[in-house]
C-alpha atoms as a PDB file:
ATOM      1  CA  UNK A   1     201.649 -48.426  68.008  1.00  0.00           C
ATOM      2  CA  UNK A   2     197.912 -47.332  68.604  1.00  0.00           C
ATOM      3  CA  UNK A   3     196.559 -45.385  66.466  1.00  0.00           C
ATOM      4  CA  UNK A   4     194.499 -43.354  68.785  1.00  0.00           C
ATOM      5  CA  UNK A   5     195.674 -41.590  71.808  1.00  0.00           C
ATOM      6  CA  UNK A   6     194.278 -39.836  74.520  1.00  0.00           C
ATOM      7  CA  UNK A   7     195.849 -38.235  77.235  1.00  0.00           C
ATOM      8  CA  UNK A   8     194.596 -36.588  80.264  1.00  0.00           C
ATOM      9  CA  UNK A   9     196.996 -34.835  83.243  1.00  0.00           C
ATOM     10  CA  UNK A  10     197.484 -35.917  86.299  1.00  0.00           C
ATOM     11  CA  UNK A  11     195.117 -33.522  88.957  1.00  0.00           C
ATOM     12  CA  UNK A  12     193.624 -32.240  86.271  1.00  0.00           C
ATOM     13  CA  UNK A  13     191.105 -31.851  83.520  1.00  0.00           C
ATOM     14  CA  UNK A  14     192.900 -31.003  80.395  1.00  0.00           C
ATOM     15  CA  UNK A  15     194.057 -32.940  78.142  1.00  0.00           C
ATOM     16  CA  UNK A  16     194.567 -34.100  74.370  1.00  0.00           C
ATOM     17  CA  UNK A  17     193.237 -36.822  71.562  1.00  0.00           C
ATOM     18  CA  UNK A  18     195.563 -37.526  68.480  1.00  0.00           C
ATOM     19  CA  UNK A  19     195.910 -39.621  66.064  1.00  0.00           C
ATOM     20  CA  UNK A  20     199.344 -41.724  65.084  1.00  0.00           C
ATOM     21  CA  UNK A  21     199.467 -42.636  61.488  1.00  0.00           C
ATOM     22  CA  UNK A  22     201.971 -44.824  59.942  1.00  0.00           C
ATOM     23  CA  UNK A  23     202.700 -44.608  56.005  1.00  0.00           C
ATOM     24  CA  UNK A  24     200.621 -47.829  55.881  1.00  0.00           C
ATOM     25  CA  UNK A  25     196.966 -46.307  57.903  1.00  0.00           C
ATOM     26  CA  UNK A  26     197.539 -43.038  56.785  1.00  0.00           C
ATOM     27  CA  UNK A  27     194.226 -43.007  55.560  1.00  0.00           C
ATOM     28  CA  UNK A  28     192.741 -42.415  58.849  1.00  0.00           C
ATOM     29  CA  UNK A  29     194.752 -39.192  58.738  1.00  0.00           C
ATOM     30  CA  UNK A  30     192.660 -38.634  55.362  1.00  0.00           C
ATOM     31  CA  UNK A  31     189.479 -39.478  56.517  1.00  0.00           C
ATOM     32  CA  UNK A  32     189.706 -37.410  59.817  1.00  0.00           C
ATOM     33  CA  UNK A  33     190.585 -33.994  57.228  1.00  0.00           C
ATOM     34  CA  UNK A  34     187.728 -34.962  54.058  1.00  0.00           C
ATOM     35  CA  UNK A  35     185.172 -34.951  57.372  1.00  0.00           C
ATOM     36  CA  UNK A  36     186.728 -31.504  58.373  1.00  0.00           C
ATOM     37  CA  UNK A  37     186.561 -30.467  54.790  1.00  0.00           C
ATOM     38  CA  UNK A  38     190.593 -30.159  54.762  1.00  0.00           C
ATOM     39  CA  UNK A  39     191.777 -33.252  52.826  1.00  0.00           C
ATOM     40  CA  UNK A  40     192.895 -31.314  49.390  1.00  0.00           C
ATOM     41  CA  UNK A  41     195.158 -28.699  51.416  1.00  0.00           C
ATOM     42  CA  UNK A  42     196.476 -31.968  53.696  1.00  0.00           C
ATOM     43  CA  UNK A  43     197.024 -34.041  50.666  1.00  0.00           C
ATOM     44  CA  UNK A  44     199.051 -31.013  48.537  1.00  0.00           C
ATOM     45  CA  UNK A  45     201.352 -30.492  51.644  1.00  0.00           C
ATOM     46  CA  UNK A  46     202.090 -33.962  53.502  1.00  0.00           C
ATOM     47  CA  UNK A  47     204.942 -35.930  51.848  1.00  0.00           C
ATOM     48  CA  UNK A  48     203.701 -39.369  50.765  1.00  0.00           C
ATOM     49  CA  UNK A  49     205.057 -42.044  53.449  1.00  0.00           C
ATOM     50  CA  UNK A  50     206.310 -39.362  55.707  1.00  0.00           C
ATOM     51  CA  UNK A  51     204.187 -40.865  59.647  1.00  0.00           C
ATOM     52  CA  UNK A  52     202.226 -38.157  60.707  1.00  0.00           C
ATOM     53  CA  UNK A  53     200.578 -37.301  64.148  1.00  0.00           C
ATOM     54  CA  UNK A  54     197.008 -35.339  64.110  1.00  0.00           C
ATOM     55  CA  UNK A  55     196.128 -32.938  67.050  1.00  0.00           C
ATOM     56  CA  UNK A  56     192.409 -33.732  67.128  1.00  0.00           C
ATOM     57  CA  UNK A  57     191.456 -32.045  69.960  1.00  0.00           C
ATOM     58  CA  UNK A  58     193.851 -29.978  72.764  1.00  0.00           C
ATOM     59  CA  UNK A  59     191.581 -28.565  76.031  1.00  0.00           C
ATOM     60  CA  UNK A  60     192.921 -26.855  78.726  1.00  0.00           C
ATOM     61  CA  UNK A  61     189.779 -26.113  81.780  1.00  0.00           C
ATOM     62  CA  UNK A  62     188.449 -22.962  82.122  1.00  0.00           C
ATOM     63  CA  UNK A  63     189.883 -22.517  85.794  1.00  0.00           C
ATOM     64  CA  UNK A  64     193.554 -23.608  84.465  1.00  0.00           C
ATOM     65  CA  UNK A  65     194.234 -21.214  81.571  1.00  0.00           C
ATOM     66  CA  UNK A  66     197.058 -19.050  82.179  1.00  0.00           C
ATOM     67  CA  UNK A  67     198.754 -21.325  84.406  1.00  0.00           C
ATOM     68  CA  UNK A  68     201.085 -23.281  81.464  1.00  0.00           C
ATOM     69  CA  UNK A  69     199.131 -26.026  81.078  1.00  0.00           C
ATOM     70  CA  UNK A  70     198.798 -25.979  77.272  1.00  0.00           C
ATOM     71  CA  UNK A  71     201.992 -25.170  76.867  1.00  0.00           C
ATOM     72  CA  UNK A  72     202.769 -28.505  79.060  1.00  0.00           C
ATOM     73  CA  UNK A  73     200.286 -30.349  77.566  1.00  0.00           C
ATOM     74  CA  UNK A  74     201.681 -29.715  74.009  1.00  0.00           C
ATOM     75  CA  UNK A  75     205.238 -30.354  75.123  1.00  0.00           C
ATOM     76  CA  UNK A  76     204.064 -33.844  76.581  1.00  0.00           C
ATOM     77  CA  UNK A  77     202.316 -34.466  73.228  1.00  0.00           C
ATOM     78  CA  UNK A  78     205.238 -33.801  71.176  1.00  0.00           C
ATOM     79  CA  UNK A  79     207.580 -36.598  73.472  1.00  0.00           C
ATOM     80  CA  UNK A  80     205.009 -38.688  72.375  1.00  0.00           C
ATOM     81  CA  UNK A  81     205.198 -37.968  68.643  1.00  0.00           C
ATOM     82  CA  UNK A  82     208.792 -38.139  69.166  1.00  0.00           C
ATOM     83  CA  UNK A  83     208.920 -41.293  70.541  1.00  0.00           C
ATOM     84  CA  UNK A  84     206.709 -43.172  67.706  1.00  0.00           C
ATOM     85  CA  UNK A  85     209.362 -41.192  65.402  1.00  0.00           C
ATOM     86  CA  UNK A  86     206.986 -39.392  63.987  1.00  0.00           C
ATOM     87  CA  UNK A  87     207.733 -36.325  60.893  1.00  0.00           C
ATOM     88  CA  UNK A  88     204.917 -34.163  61.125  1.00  0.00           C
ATOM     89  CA  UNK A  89     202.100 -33.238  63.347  1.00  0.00           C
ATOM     90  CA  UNK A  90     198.961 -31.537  61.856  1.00  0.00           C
ATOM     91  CA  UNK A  91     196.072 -29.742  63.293  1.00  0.00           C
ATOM     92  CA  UNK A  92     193.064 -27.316  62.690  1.00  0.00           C
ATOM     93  CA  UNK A  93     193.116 -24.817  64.645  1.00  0.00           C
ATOM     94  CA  UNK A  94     189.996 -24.004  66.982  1.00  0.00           C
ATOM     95  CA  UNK A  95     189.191 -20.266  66.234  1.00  0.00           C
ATOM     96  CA  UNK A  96     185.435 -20.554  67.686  1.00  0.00           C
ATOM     97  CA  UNK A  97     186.550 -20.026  71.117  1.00  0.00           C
ATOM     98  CA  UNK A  98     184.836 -17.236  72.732  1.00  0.00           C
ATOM     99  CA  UNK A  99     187.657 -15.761  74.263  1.00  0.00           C
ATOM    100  CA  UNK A 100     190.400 -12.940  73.796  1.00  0.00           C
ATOM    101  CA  UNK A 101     193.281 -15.603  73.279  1.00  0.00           C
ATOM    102  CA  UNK A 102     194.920 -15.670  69.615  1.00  0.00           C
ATOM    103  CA  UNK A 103     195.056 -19.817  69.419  1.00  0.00           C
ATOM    104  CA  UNK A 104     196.772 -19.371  66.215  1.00  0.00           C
ATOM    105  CA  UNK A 105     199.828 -17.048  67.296  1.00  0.00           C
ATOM    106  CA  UNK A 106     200.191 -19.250  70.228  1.00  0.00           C
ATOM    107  CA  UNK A 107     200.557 -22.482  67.756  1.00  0.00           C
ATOM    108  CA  UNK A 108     203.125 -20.452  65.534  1.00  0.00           C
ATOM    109  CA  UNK A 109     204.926 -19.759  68.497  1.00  0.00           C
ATOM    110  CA  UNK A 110     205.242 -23.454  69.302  1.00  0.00           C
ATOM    111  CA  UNK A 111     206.362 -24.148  65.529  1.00  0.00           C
ATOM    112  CA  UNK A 112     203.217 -24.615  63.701  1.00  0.00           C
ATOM    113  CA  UNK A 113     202.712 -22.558  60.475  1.00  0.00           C
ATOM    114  CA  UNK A 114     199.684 -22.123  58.917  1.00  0.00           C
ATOM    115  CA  UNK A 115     198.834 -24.755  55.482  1.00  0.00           C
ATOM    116  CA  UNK A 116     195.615 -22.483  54.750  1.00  0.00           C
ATOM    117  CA  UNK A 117     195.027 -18.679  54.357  1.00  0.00           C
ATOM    118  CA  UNK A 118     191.662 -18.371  56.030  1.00  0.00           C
ATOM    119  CA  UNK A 119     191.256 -17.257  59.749  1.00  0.00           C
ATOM    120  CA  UNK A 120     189.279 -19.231  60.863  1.00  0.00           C
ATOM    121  CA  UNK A 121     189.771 -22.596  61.660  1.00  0.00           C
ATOM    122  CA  UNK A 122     193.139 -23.536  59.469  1.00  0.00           C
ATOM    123  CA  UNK A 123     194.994 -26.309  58.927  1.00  0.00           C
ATOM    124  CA  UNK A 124     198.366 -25.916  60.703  1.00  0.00           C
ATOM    125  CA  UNK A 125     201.719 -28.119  60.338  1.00  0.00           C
ATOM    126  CA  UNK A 126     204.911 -28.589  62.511  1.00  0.00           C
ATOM    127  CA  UNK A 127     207.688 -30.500  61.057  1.00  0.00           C
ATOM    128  CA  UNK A 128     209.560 -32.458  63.082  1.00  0.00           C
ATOM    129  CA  UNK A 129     213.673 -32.660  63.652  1.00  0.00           C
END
């Protein structure tokens, strides 16, 4: 499995980067959240050799929003953190949009919940079944 993967859609200019960690490299996992200053709160909630996925980075274009994209875009990601087998995916959440859209509702309506009380920028977690 690679450890790294990035995904762009077909016709367009959206896409994702994640990361795939086993319970043998979760360390890159760790090192991604100590550089975002998240590592304690990811370390008290993720269950030691439980594989993990990290959302890096989700974009959807200017000139697409509205249309479905992210919500496609997160529904192809989680095939692919299905098909590694995959328990968990974990993400910070990327308040410093300039816009009226609540990213963080929109990620607890896909079945994220929030790991850290502060508004801005939080760690979020979906559990996998």
């Amino acid at each position: 499995m690679e450890p790294f993967l990035s995904y762009t859609m077909e016709n367009s200019e959206s896409g994702f980067e994640a990361l795939f960690c086993m319970p043998e490299n979760i360390s890159r996992a760790e090192n991604y959240f100590t550089e975002q200053r998240e590592l304690d709160a990811f370390q008290a909630h993720h269950q030691t050799g439980t594989a993990i996925a990290v959302l890096k980075n989700m974009w959807v274009e200017e000139g697409e929003r509205g249309q479905g994209i992210g919500s496609e875009l997160l529904s192809e990601f989680f095939d692919k953190v299905d098909e590694h087998g995959l328990k968990a995916v974990y993400l910070i959440a990327d308040t410093g949009e300039d816009n009226d859209f609540d990213i963080v509702s929109w990620y607890e309506s896909n079945g994220f919940r929030k790991l850290t009380p502060k508004e801005e920028f939080p760690l979020m977690c979906r559990m996998m079944t």
